[in-house]
N, C-alpha and C. Protein backbone atom coordinates (compact mmCIF):
# COMPACT_ATOMS: atom_id res chain seq x y z
N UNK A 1 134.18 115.35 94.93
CA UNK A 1 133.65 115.96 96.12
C UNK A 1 132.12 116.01 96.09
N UNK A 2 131.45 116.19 95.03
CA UNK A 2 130.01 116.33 94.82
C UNK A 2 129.71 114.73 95.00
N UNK A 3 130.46 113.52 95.06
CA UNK A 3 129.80 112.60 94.98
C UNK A 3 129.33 112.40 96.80
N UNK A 4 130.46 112.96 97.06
CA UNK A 4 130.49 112.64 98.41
C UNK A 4 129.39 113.23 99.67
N UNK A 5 129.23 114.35 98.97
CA UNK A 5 128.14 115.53 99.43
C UNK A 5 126.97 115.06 99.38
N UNK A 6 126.34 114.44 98.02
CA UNK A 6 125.26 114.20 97.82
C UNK A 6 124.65 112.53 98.81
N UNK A 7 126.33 111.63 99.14
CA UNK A 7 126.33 110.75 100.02
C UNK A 7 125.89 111.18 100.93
N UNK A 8 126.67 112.06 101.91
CA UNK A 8 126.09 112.93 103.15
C UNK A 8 124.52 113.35 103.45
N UNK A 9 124.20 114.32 102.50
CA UNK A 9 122.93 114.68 101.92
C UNK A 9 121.87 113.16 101.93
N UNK A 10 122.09 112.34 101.05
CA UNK A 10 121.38 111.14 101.32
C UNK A 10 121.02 110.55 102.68
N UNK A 11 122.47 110.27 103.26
CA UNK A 11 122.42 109.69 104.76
C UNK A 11 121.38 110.19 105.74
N UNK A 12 121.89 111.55 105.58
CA UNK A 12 120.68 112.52 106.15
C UNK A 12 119.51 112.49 106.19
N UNK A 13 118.91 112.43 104.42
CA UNK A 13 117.68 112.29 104.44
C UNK A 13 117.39 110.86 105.34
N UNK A 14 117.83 109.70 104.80
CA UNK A 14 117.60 108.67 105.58
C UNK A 14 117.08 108.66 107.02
N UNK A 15 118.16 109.30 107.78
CA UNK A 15 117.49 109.45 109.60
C UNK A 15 116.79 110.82 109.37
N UNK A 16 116.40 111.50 108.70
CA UNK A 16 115.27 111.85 108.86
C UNK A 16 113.77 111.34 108.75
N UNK A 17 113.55 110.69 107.37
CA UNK A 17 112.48 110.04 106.67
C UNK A 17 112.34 108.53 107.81
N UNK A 18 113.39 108.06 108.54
CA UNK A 18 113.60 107.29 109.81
C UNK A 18 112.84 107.64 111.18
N UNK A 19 113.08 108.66 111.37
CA UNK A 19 112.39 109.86 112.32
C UNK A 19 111.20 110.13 112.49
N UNK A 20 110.68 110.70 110.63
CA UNK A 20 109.43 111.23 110.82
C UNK A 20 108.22 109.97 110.07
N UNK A 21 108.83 108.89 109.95
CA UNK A 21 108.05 107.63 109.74
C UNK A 21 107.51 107.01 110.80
N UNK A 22 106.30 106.69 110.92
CA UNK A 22 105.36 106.18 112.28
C UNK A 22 106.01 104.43 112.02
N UNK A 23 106.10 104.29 113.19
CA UNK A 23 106.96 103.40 113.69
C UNK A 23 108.79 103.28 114.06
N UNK A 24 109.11 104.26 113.25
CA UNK A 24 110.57 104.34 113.61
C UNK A 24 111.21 103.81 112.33
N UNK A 25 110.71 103.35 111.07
CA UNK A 25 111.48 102.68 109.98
C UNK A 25 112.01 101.42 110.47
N UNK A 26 113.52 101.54 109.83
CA UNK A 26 114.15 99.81 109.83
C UNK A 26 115.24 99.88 110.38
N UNK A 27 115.54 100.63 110.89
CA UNK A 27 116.97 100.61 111.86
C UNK A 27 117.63 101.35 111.32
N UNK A 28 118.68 102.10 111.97
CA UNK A 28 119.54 103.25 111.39
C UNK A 28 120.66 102.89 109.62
N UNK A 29 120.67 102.05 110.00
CA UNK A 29 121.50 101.65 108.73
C UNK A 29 120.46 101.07 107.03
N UNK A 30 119.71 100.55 107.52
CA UNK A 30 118.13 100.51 106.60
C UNK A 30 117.88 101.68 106.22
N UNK A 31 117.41 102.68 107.02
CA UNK A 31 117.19 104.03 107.21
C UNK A 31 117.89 105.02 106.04
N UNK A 32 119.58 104.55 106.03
CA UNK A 32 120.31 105.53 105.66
C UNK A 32 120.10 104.84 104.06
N UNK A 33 120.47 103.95 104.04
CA UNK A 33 120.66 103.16 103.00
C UNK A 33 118.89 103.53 101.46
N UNK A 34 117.77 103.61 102.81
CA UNK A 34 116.82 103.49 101.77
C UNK A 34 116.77 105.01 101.35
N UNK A 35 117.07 106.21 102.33
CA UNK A 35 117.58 107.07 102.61
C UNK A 35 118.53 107.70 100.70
N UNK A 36 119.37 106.93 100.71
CA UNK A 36 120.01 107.23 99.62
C UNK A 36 119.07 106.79 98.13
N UNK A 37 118.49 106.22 98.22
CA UNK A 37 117.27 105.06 97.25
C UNK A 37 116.40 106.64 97.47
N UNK A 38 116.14 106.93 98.23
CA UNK A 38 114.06 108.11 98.27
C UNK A 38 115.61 109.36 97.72
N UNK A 39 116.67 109.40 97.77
CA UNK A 39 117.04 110.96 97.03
C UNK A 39 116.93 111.12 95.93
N UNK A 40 117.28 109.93 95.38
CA UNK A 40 117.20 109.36 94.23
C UNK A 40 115.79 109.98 93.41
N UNK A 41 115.06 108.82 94.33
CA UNK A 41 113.28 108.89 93.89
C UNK A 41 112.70 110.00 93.90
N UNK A 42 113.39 110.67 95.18
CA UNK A 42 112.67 112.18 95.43
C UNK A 42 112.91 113.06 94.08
N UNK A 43 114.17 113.07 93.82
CA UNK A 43 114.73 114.24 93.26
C UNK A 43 113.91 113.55 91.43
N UNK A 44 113.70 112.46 91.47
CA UNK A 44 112.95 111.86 89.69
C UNK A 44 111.35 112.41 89.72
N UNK A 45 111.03 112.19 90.93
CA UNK A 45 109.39 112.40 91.24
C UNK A 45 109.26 113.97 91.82
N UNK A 46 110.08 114.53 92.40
CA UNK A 46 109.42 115.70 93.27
C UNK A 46 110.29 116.88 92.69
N UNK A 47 111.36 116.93 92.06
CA UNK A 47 112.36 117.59 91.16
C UNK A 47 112.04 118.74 90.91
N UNK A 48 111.04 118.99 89.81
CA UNK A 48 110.42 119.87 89.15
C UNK A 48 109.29 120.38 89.75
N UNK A 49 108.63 120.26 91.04
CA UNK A 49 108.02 120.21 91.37
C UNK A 49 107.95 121.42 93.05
N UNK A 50 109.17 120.56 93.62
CA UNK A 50 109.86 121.07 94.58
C UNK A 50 111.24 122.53 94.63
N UNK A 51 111.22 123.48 94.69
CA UNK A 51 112.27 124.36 94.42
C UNK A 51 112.21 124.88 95.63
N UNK A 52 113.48 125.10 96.23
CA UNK A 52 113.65 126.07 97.16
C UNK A 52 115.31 126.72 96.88
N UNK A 53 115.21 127.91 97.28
CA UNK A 53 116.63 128.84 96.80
C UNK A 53 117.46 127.96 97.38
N UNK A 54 118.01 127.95 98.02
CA UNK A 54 119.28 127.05 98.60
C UNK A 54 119.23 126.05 97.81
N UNK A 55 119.82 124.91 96.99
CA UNK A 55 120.08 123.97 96.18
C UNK A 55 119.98 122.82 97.76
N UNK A 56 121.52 122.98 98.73
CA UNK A 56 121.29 121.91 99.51
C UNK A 56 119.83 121.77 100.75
N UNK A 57 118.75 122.52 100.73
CA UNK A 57 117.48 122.23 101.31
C UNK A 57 116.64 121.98 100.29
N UNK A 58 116.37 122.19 99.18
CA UNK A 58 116.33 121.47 97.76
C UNK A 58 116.40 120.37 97.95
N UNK A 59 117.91 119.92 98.30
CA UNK A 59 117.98 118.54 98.01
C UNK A 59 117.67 117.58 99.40
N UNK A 60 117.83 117.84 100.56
CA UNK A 60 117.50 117.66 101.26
C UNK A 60 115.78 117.22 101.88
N UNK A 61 115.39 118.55 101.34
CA UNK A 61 113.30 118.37 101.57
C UNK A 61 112.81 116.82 100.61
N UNK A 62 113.06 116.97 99.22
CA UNK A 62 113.28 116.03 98.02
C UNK A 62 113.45 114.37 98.16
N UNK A 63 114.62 114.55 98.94
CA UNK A 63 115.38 113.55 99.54
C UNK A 63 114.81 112.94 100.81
N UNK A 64 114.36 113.56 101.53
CA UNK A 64 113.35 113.04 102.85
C UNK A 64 111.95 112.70 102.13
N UNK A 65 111.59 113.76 101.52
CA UNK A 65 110.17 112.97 101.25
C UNK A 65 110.40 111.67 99.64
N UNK A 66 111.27 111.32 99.47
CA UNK A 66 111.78 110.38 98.37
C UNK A 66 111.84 109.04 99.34
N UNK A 67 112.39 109.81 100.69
CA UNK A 67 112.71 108.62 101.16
C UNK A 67 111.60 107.95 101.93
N UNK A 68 110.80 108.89 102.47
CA UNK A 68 109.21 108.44 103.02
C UNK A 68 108.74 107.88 101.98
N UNK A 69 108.64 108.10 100.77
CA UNK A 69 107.82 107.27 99.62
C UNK A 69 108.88 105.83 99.58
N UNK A 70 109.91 105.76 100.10
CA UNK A 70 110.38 104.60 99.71
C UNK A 70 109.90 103.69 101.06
N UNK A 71 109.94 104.24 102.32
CA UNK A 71 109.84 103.24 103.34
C UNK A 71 108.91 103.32 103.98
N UNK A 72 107.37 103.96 102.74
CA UNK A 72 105.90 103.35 102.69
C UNK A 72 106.15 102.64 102.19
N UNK A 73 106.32 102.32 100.94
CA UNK A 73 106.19 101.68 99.94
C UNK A 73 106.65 100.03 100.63
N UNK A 74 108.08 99.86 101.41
CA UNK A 74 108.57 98.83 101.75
C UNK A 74 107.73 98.61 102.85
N UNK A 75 107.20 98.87 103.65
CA UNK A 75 106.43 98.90 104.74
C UNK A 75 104.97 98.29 104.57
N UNK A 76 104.51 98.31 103.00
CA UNK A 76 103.89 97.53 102.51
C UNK A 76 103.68 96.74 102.26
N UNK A 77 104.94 95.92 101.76
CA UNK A 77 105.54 94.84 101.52
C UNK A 77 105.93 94.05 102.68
N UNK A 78 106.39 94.63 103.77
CA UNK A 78 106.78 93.58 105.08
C UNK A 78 105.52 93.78 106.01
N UNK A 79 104.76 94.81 105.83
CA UNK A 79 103.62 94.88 106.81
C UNK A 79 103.75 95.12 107.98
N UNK A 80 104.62 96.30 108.51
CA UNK A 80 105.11 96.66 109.20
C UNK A 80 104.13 98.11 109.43
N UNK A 81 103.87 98.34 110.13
CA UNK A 81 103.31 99.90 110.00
C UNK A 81 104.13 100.91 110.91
């Protein structure tokens, strides 16, 4: 069940970090996908860093901005702004 949650949780971040990225990101499914990649990143890079009482806005805040660092980062690479 936790795997599945943290799926959810990911997706999420995705159309968010989709949302609040200038240009709109890479399409909803890009989005979700890199989405699951920045929870990842978020939670290695922003982890210890980031705390909020609730665990799932924790993982959530983490997870959006994991995922903005991921689809700068790619946005670099295709030159997309």
């Amino acid at each position: 069940m936790d795997i599945v949650i943290a799926l959810v949780i990911g997706c999420l971040c995705g159309f968010l970090a989709g949302k609040l990225f200038r240009g709109g990101g890479y399409g909803l499914i890009i989005n979700i996908i890199l989405g699951l990649l920045g929870s990842v990143v978020g939670k290695f890079l922003l982890g210890k860093f980031i705390t909020f009482n609730p665990d799932w806005l924790n993982a959530i805040v983490t997870g959006t901005l994991g995922a903005l660092i991921i689809l700068f980062v790619a946005s670099l690479f295709t030159g997309r702004k």
